[in-house]
Protein backbone atom coordinates (compact mmCIF):
# COMPACT_ATOMS: atom_id res chain seq x y z
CA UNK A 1 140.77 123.71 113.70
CA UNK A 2 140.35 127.53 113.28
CA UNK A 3 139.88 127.35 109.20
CA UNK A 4 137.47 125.72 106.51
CA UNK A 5 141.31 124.25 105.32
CA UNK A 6 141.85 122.59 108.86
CA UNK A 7 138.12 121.02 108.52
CA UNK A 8 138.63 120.08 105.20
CA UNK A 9 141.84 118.13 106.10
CA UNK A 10 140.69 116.77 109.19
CA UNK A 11 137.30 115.17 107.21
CA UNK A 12 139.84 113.96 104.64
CA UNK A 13 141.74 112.10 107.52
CA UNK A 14 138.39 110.29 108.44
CA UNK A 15 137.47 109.43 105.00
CA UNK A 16 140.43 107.60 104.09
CA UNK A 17 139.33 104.92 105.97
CA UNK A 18 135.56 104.36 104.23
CA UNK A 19 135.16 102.34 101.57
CA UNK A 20 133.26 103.87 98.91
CA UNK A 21 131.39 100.58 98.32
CA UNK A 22 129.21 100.37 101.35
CA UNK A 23 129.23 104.10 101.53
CA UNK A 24 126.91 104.16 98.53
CA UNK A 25 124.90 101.30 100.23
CA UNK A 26 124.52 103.25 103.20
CA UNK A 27 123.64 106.42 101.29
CA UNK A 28 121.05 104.06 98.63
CA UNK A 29 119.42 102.69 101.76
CA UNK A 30 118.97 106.26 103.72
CA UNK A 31 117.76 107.24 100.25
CA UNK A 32 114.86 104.62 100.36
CA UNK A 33 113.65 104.76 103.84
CA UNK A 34 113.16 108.73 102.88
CA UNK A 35 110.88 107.33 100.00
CA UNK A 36 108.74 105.63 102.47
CA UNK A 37 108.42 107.86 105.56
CA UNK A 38 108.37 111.38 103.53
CA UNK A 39 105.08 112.42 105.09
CA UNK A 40 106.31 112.03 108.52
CA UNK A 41 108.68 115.64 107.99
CA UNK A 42 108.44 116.46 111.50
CA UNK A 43 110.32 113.10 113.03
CA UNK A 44 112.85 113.65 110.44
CA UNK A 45 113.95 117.14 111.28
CA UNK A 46 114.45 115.83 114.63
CA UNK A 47 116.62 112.82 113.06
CA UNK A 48 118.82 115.09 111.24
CA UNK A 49 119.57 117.15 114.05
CA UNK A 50 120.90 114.60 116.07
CA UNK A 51 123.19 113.49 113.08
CA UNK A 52 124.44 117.20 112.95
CA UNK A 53 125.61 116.98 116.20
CA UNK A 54 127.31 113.59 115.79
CA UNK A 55 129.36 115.52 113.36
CA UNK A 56 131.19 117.58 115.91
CA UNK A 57 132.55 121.17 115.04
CA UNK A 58 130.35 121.00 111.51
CA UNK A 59 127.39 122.05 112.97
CA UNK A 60 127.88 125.94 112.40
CA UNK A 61 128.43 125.28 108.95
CA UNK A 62 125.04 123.63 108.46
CA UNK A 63 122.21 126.75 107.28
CA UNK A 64 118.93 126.40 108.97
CA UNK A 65 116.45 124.99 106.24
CA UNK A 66 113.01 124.10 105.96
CA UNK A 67 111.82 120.09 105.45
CA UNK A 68 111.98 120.24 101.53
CA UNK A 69 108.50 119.32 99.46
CA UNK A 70 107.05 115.85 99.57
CA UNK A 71 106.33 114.23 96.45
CA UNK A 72 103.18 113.18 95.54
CA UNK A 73 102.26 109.76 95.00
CA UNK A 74 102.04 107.80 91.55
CA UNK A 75 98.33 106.68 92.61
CA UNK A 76 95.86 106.94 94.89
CA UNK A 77 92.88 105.14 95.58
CA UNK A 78 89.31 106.16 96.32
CA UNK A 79 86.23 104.80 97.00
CA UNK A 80 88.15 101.82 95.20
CA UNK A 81 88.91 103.91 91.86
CA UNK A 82 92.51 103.76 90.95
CA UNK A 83 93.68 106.83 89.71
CA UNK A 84 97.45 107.91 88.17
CA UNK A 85 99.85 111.23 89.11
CA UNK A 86 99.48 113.23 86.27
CA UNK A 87 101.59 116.65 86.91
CA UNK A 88 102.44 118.55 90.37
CA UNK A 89 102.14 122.44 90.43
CA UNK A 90 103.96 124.04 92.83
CA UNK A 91 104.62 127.82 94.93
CA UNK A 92 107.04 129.15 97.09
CA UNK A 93 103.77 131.60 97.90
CA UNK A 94 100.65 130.80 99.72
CA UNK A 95 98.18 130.43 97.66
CA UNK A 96 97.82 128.02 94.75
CA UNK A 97 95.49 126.91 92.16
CA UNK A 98 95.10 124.98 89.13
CA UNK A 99 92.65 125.59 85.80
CA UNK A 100 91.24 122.52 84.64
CA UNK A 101 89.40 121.71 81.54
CA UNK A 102 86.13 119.76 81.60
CA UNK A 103 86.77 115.85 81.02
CA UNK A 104 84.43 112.96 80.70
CA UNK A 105 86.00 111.06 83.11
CA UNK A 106 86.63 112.04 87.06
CA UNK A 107 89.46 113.19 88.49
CA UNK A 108 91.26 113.92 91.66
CA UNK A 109 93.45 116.90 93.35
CA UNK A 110 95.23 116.22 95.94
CA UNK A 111 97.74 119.06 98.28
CA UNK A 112 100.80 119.33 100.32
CA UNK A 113 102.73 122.09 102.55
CA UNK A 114 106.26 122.16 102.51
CA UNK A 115 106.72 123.01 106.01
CA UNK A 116 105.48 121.45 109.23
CA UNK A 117 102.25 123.30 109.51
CA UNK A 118 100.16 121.24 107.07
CA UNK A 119 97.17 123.79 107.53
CA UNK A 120 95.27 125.22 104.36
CA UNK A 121 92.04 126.66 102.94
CA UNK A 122 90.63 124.40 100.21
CA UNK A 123 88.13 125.85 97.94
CA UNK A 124 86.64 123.99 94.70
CA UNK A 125 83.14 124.59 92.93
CA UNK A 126 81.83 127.03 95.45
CA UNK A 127 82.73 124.77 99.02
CA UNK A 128 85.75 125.73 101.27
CA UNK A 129 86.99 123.95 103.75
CA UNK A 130 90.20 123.84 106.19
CA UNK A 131 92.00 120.68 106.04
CA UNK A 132 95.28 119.73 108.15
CA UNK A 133 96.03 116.15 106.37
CA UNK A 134 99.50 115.19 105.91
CA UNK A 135 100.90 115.80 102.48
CA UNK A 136 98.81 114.09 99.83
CA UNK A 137 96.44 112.56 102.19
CA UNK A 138 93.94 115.26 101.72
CA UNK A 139 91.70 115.12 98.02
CA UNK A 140 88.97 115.84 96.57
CA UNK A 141 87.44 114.00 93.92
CA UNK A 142 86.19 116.16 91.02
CA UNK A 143 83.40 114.68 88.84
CA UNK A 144 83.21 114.04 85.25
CA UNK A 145 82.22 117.23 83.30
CA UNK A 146 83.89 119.63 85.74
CA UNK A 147 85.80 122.79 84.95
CA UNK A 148 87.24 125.37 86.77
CA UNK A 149 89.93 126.19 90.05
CA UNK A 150 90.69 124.11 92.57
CA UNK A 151 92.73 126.40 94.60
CA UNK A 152 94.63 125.91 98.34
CA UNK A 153 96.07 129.05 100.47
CA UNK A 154 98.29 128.26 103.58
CA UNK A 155 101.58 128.19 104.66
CA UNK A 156 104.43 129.60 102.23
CA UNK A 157 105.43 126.35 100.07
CA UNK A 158 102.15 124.40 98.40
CA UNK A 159 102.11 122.25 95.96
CA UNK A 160 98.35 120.98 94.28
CA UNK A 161 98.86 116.85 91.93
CA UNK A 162 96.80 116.23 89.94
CA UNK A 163 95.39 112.47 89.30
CA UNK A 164 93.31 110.91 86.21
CA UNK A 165 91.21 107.85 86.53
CA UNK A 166 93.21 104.54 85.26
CA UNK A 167 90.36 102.97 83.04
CA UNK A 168 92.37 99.61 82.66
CA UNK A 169 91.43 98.94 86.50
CA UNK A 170 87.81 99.13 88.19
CA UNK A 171 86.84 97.81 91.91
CA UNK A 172 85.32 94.92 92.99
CA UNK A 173 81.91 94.81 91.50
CA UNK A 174 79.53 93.65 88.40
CA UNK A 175 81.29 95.33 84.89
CA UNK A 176 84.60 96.68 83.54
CA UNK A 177 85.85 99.42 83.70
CA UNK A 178 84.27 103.20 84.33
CA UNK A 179 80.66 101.18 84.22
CA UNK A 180 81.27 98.96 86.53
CA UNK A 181 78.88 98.61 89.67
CA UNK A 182 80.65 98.94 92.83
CA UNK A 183 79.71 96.22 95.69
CA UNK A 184 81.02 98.71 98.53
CA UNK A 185 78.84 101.58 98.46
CA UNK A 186 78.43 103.95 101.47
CA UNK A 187 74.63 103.60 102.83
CA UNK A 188 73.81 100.65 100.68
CA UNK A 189 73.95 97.06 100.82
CA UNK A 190 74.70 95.54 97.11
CA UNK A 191 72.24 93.35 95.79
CA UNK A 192 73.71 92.45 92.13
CA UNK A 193 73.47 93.88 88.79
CA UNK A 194 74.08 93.34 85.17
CA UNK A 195 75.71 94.47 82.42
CA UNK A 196 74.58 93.41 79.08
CA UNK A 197 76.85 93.45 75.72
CA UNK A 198 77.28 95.95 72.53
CA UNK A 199 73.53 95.93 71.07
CA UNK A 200 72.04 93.67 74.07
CA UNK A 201 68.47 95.76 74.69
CA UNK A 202 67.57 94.08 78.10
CA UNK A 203 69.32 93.17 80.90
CA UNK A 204 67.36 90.90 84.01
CA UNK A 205 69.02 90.99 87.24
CA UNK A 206 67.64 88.42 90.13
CA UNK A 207 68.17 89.52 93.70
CA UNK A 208 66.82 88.91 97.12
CA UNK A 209 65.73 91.90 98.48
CA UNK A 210 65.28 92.24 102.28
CA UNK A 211 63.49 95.61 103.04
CA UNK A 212 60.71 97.32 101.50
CA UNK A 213 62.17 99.46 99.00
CA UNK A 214 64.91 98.42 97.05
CA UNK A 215 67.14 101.08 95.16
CA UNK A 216 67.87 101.49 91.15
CA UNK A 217 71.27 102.48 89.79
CA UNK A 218 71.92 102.02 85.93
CA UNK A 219 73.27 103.70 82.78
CA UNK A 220 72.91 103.85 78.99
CA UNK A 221 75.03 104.48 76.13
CA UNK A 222 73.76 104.62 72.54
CA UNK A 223 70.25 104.92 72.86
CA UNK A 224 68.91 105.96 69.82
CA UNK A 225 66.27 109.30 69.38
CA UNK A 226 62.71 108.64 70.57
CA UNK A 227 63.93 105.31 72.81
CA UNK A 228 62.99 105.40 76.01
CA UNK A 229 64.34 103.37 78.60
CA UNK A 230 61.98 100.82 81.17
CA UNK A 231 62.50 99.40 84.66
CA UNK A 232 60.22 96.88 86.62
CA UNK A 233 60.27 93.22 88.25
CA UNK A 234 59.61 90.74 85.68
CA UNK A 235 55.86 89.73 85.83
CA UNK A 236 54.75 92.99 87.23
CA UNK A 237 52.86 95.03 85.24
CA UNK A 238 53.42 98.85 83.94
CA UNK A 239 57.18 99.97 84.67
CA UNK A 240 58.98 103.14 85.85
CA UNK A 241 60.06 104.64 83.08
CA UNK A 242 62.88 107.16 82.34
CA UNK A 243 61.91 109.81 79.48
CA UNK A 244 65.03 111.77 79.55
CA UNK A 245 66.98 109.39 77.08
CA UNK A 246 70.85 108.52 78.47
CA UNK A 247 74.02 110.55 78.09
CA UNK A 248 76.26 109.25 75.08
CA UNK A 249 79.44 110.41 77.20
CA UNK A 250 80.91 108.82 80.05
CA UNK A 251 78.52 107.34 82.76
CA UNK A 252 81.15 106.59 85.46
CA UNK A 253 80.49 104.41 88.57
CA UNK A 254 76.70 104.34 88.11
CA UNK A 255 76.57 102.49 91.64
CA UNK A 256 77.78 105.27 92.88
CA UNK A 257 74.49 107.26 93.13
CA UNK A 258 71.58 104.90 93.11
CA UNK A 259 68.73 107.54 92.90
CA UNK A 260 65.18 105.52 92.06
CA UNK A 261 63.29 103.61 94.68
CA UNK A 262 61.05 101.04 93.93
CA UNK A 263 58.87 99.32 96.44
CA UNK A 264 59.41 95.49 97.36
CA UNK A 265 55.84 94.92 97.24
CA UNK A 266 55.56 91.58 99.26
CA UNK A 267 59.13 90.34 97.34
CA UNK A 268 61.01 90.67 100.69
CA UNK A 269 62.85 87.45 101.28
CA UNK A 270 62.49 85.82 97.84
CA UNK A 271 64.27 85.88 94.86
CA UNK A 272 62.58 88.36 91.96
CA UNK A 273 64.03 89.33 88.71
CA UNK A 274 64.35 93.08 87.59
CA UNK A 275 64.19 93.82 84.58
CA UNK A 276 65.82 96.90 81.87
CA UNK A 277 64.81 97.13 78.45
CA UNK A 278 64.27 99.76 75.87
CA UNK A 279 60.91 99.98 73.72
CA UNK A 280 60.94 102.99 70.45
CA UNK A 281 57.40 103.66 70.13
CA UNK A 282 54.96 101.18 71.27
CA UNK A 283 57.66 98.18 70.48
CA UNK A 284 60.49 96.34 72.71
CA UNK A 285 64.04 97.26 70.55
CA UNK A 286 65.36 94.10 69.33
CA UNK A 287 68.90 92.88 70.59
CA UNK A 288 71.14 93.93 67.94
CA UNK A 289 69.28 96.63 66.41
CA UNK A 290 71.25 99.10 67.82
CA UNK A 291 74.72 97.53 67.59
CA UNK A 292 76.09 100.82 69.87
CA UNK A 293 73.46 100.05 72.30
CA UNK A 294 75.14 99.64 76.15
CA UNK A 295 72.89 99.09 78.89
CA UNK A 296 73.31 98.20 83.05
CA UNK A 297 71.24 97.62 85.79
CA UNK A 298 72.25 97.74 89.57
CA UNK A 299 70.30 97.40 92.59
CA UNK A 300 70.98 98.33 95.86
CA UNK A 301 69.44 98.24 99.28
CA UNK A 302 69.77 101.31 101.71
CA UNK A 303 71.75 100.50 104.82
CA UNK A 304 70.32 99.99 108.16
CA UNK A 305 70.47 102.61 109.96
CA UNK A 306 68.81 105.05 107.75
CA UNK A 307 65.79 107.67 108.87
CA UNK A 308 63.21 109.39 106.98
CA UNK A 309 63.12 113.39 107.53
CA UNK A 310 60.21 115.10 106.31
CA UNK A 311 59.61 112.19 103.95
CA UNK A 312 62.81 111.90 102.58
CA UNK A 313 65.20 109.30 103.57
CA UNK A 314 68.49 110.27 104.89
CA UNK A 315 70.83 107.56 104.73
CA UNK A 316 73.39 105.95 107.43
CA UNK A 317 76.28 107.15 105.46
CA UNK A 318 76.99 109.25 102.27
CA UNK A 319 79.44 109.59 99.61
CA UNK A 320 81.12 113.68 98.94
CA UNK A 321 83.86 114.29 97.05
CA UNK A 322 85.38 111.24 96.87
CA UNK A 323 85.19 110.64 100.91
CA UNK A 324 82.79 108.66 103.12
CA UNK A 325 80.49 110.59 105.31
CA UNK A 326 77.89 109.15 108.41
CA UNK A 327 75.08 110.34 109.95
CA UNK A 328 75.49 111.85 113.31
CA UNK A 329 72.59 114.23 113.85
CA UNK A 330 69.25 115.22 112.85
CA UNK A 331 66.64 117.84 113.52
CA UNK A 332 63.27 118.40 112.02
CA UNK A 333 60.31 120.97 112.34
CA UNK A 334 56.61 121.07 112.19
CA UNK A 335 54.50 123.55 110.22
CA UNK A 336 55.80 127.22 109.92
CA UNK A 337 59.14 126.18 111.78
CA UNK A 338 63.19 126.23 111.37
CA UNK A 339 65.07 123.16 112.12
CA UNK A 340 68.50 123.66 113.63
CA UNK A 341 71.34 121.46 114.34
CA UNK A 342 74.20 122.82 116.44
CA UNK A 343 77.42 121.66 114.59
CA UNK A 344 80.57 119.91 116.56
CA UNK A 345 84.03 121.94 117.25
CA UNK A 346 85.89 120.01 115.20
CA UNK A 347 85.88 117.81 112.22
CA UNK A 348 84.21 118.45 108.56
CA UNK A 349 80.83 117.66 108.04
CA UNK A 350 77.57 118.05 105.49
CA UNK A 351 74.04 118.90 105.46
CA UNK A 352 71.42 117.65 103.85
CA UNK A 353 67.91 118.99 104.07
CA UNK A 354 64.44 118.08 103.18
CA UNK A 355 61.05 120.14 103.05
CA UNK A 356 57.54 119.28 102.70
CA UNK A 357 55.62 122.56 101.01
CA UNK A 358 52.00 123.39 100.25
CA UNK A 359 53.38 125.79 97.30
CA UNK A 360 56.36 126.35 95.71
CA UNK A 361 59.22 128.07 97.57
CA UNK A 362 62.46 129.11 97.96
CA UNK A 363 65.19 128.21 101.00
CA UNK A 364 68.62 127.99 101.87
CA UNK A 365 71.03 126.44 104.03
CA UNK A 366 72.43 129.07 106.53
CA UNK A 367 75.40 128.80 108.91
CA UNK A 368 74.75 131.16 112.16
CA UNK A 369 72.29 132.97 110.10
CA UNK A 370 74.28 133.42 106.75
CA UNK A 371 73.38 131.60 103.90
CA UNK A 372 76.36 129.34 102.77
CA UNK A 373 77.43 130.56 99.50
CA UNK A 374 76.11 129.19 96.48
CA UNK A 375 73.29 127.48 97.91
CA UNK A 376 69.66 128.12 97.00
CA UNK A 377 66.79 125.53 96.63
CA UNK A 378 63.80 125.76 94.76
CA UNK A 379 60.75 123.30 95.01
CA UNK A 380 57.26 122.98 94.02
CA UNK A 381 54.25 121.75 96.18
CA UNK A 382 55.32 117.98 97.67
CA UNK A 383 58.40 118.82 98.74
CA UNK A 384 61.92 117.59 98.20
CA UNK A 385 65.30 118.24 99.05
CA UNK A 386 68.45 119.68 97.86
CA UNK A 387 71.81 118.16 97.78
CA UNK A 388 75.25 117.93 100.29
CA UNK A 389 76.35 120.81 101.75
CA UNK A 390 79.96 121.13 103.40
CA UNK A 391 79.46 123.53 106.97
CA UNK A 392 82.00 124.89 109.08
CA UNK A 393 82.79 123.28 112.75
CA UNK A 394 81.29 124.43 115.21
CA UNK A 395 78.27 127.03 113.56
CA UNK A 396 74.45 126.91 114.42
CA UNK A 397 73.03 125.25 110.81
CA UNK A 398 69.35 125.92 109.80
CA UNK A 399 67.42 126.90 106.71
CA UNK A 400 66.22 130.21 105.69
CA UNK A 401 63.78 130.41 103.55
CA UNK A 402 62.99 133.47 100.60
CA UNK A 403 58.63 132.62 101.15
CA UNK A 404 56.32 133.09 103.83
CA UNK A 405 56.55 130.05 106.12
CA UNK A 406 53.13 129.23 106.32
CA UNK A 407 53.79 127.52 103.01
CA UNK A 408 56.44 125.11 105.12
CA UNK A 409 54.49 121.69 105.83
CA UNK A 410 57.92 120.60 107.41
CA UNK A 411 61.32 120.61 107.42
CA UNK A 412 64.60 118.58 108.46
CA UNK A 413 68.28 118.78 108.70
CA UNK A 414 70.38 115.40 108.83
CA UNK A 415 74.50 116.37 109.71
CA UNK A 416 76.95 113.82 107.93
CA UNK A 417 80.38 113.84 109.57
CA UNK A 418 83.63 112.79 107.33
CA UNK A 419 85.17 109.56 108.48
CA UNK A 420 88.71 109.81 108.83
């Protein structure tokens, strides 16, 4: 067999004997199993080498190639939110990015590599971070109202899918839909909530809270000018009240970020109503006066396993970008001090900080003395905190403050690794 002729005729000799049938079986089946194991690229170079070989005297003919692109997935899931493959971008380069326009609804990007070193840089809104998940197991979640880049740079060969949020589906919770109230929350235990219909202008929820402070999480659509929105147990007198109206647009997973804390006040262990209604001037709004009216109410209880830094309370775990975070440091400091938290080698993790001040100042979250870009707090006298902030393995984390430090009552850094 010194020719391609020879080989040609010899693999002709062979073939007369298969029948085409179950050769299209064979090749239907081989064509499905590659459907389901496509992330695992690295076993299946080392299959097809050992069927190169059972093809004796072929195996010069064969060009080295790379593992060819994975596809991305019709769907993915997260934090129970179904959402569909819109379009795939892709480079023979290494670096990649897509534009996107604002939206009202979330959305998710998600990245592959085309070879077997699944390495890249992720960068999105002003974070960065290295990731090394197998094609289109690494995402971020990008919330309603963003625009701008998420970009990836890595190994020649990237593709960046894109996903929307399927409205027609919502997890398990109280609603339908983008409003619905999620019962798996990370850091809180679900309690119930409500949703009340087109023009309903209260909604009562009755729960059994357990703890002394139980957590708020609702949403509005439709509220007319000069409405204002109130929250309290039924019976109680006066109500927290929310002056800055409610957002006519989109208000997606309102579980999702339960962000007022009321106190039990001796309720712990019984069953209490809370109530949501809307009042325009001095009187309640009528159901059906506003027929656009859409109101929900969600309560939540924070997790066990929570602490309080500097008076703020730094929960178990966290949602970020679509992933689930938990506590596994903290540090705080006294008057005129710097906390500091020495971060692990490896894995990807978050700060969150709190400060107690006697004026207002100005700090920043700093990673081995440089502040991590894009991040600058301002509060006034009380204190408060700022939001998650992705840090790089294995850096010395702290705060660095732009005011004297005398005006630092004190200070705290909780670290929030990303479970995998």
């Amino acid at each position: 067999m010194n020719t391609l002729q020879d080989l040609r005729a010899t693999l002709d000799q062979h073939a007369s004997g298969v029948h085409g049938d179950s050769t299209t079986a064979r090749v239907a089946a081989v064509a499905g199993r590659a459907r389901v194991v496509r992330r695992r690229r690295a076993a299946g170079v080392g299959a097809a080498a050992v069927v190169a070989v059972v093809v004796t005297g072929a195996l010069a003919l064969l060009p080295d190639r790379e593992p060819g692109p994975a596809d991305a997935p019709d769907a993915l899931t997260v934090l129970g939110w179904r959402y569909e493959h819109q379009v795939t971008e892709r480079t023979e380069g290494d670096r990649l990015s897509v534009d996107l326009p604002a939206s009202d609804l979330p959305r998710v990007v998600s990245w592959s590599t085309t070879g077997a070193d699944q390495g890249v840089e992720v960068r999105y809104d002003g974070e960065r971070w290295n990731s090394e998940d197998a094609d289109f197991d690494g995402f971020t979640q990008l919330p309603p109202g963003y625009s701008g880049e998420v970009s990836v740079r890595g190994p020649a060969g990237l593709a960046l899918a894109t996903y929307d949020l399927d409205t027609t589906s919502s997890p398990e919770g109280v609603g339908t839909g983008p409003t619905t109230f999620r019962e798996d929350v990370a850091g809180y235990d679900f309690l119930g909530a409500g949703a009340g219909e087109p023009g309903q202008a209260s909604v009562e929820v009755d729960v059994r809270p357990e703890r002394g402070m139980i957590w708020l999480a609702y949403y509005c659509q439709g509220l007319p000018a000069g409405a204002r929105i109130h929250v309290n147990w039924v019976g109680a007198e006066g109500a927290f009240i929310d002056n800055g109206g409610c957002d006519d647009g989109t208000t997606f997973d309102p579980g999702g970020s339960p962000g007022t804390g009321l106190t039990v006040a001796g309720r712990a262990g019984e069953v209490s109503a809370m109530r949501l209604w809307v009042t325009r001037g001095a009187e309640p709004v009528t159901d059906g006066e506003f027929p656009d009216l859409r109101l929900g109410l969600g309560l939540y209880d924070a997790s066990p396993g929570a602490v309080s830094i500097a008076g703020i309370q730094m929960r178990a775990q966290v949602e970020h970008a679509g992933q689930v975070w938990e506590l596994v440091d903290t540090a705080t400091a006294g008057e005129g001090q710097v906390p500091q938290i020495q971060v692990p080698d490896r894995g990807r993790f978050l700060v969150a900080e709190a400060v107690r001040a006697s004026a207002r100042l100005r700090y920043a979250v700093s990673v081995d003395g440089r502040r991590v870009e894009g991040d600058t707090t301002f509060i006034g006298t009380g204190g408060g905190g700022g939001g998650l902030v992705r840090v790089p393995a294995g850096g010395v984390v702290s705060l660095r403050f732009g005011t004297p430090l005398d005006r630092v009552a004190g200070s705290g850094l909780a670290l929030y690794q990303q479970v995998e």
